[in-house]
N, C-alpha and C. Protein backbone atom coordinates (compact mmCIF):
# COMPACT_ATOMS: atom_id res chain seq x y z
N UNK A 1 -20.32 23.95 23.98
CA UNK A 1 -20.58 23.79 22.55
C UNK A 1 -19.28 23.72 21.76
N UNK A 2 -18.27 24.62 22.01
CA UNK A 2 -16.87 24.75 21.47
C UNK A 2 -16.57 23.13 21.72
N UNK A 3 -16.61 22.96 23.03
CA UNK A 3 -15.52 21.41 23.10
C UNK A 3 -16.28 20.12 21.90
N UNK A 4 -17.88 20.07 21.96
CA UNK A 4 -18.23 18.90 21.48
C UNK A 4 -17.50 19.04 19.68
N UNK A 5 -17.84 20.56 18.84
CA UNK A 5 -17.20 20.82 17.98
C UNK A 5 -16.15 20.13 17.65
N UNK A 6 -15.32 20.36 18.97
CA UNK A 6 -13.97 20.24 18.84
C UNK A 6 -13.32 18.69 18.54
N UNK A 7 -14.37 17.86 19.42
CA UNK A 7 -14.56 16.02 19.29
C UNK A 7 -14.74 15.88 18.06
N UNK A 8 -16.18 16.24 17.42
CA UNK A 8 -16.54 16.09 15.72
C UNK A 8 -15.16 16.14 15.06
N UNK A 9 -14.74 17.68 14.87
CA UNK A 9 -13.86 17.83 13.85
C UNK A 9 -12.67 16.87 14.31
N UNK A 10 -12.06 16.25 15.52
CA UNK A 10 -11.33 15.32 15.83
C UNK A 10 -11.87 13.96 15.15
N UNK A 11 -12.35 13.48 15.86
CA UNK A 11 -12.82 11.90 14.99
C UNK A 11 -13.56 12.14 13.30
N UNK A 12 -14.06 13.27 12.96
CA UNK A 12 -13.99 13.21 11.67
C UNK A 12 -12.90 13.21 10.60
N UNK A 13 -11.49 14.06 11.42
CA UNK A 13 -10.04 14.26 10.70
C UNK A 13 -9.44 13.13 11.14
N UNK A 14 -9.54 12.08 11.93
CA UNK A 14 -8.70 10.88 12.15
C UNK A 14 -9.52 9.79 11.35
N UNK A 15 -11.04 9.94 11.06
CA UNK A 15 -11.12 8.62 9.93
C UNK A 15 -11.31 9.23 8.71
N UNK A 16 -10.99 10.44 8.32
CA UNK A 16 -10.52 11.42 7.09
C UNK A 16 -9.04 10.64 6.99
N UNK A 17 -8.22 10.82 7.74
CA UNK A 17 -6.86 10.49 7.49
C UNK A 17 -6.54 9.19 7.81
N UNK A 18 -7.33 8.16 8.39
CA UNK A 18 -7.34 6.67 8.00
C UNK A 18 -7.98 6.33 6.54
N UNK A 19 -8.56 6.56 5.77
CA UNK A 19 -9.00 6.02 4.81
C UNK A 19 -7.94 6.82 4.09
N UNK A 20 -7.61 8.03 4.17
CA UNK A 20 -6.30 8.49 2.72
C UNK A 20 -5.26 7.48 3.13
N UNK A 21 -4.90 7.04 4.51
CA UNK A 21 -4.31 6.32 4.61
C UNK A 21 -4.29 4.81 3.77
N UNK A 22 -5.71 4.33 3.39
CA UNK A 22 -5.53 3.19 3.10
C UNK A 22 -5.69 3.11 1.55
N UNK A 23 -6.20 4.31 1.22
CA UNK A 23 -5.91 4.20 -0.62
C UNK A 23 -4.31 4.45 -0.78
N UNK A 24 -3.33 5.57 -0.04
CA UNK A 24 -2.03 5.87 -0.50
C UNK A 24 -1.19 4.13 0.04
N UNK A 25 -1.48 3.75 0.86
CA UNK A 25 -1.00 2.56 1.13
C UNK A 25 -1.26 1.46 -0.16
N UNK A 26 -2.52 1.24 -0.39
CA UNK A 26 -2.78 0.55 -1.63
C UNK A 26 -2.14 0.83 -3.05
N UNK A 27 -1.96 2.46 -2.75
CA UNK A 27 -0.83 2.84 -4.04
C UNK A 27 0.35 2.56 -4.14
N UNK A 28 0.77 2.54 -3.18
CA UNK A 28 2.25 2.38 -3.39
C UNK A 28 2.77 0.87 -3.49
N UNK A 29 1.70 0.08 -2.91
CA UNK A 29 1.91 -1.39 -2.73
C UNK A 29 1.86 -2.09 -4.57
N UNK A 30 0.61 -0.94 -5.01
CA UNK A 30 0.87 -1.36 -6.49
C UNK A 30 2.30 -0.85 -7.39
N UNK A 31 2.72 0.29 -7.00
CA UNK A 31 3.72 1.02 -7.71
C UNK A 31 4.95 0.46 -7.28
N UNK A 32 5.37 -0.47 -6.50
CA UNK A 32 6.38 -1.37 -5.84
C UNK A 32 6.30 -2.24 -7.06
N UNK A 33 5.21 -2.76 -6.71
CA UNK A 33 4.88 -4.23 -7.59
C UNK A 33 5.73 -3.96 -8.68
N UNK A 34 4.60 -2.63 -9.87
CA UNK A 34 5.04 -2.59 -11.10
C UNK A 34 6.33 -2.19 -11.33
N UNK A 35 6.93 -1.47 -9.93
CA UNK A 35 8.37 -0.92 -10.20
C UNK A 35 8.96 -2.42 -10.33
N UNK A 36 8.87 -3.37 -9.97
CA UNK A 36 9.77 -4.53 -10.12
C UNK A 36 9.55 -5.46 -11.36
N UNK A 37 8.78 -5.11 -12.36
CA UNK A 37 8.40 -5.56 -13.45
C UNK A 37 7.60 -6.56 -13.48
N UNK A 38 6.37 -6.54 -12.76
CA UNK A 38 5.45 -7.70 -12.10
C UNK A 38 4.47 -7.09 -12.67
N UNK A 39 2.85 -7.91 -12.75
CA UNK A 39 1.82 -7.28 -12.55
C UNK A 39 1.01 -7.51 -11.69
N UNK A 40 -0.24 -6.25 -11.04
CA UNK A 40 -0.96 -6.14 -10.16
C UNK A 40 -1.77 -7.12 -10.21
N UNK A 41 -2.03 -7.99 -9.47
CA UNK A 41 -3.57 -8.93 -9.66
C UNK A 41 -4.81 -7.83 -9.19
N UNK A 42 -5.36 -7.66 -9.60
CA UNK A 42 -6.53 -6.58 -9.02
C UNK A 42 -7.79 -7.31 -8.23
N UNK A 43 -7.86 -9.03 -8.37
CA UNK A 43 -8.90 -9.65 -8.08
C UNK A 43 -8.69 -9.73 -6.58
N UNK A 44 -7.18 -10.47 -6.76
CA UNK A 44 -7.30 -11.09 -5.45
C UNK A 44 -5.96 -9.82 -4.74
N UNK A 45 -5.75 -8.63 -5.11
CA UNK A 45 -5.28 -7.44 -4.88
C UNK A 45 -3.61 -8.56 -4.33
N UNK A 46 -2.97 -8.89 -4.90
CA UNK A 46 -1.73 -9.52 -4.84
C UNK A 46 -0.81 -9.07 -6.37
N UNK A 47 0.88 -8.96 -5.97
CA UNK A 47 1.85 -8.96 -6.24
C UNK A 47 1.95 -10.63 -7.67
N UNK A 48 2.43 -10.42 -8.59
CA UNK A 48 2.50 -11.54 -9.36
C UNK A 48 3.64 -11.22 -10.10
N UNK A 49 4.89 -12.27 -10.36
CA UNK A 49 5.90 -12.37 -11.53
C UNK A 49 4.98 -12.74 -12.68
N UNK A 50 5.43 -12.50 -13.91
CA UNK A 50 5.67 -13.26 -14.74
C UNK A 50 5.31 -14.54 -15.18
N UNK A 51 6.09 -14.91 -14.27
CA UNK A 51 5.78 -17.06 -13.70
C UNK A 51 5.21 -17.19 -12.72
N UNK A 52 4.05 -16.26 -12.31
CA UNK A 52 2.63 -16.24 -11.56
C UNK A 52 3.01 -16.89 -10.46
N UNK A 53 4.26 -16.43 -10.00
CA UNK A 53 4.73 -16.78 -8.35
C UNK A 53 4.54 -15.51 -7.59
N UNK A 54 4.03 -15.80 -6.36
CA UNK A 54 3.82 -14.23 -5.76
C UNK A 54 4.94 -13.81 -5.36
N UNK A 55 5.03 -12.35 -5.12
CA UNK A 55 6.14 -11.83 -4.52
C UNK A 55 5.75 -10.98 -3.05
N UNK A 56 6.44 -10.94 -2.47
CA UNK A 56 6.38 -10.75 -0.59
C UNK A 56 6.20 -9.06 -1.02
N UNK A 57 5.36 -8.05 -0.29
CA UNK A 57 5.93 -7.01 -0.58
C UNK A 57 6.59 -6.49 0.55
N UNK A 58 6.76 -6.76 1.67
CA UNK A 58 7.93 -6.35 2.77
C UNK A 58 9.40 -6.90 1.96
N UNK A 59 9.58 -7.50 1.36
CA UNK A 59 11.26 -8.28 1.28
C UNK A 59 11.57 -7.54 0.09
N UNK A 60 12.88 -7.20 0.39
CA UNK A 60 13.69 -6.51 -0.58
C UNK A 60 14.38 -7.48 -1.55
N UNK A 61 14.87 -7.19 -2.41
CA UNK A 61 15.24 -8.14 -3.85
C UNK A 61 16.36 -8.39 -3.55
N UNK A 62 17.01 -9.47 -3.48
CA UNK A 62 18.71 -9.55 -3.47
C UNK A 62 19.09 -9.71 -4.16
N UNK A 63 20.32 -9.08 -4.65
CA UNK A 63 20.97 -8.87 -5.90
C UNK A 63 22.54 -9.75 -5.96
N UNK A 64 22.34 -9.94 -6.49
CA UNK A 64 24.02 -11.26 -7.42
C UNK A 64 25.18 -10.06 -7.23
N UNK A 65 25.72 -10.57 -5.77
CA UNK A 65 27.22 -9.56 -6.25
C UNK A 65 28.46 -10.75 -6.79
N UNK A 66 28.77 -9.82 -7.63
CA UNK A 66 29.69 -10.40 -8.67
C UNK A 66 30.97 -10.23 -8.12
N UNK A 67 31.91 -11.01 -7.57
CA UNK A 67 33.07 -10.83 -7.33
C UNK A 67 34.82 -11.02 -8.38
């Protein structure tokens, strides 16, 4: 009886901690976005400039070094 317990509370705490997984993932993917002065599309859950070009959210921004 202990072991089957022990399965439950296992596969109940691993798709407990896949779904927090996939709202904190969804958060931060938005808080990237807005950190870069973009807004969230909420429809089609995508990254948007300004000039409604998407932006990658793996790629980092490269910046103009000034020599």
């Amino acid at each position: 009886m202990k072991r089957i317990k022990t399965i439950i509370f296992t596969i109940l705490f691993i798709g407990f901690t896949y779904l927090l997984y996939l709202k904190v993932d969804e958060f931060i993917k938005i808080d990237k976005c807005l950190d870069k002065g973009s807004k969230w599309n909420y429809s089609t859950e995508k990254c948007e400039c300004l000039d409604k070009t998407e932006i990658h959210q793996n790629e980092k921004p490269i910046l103009d070094k000034k020599q």
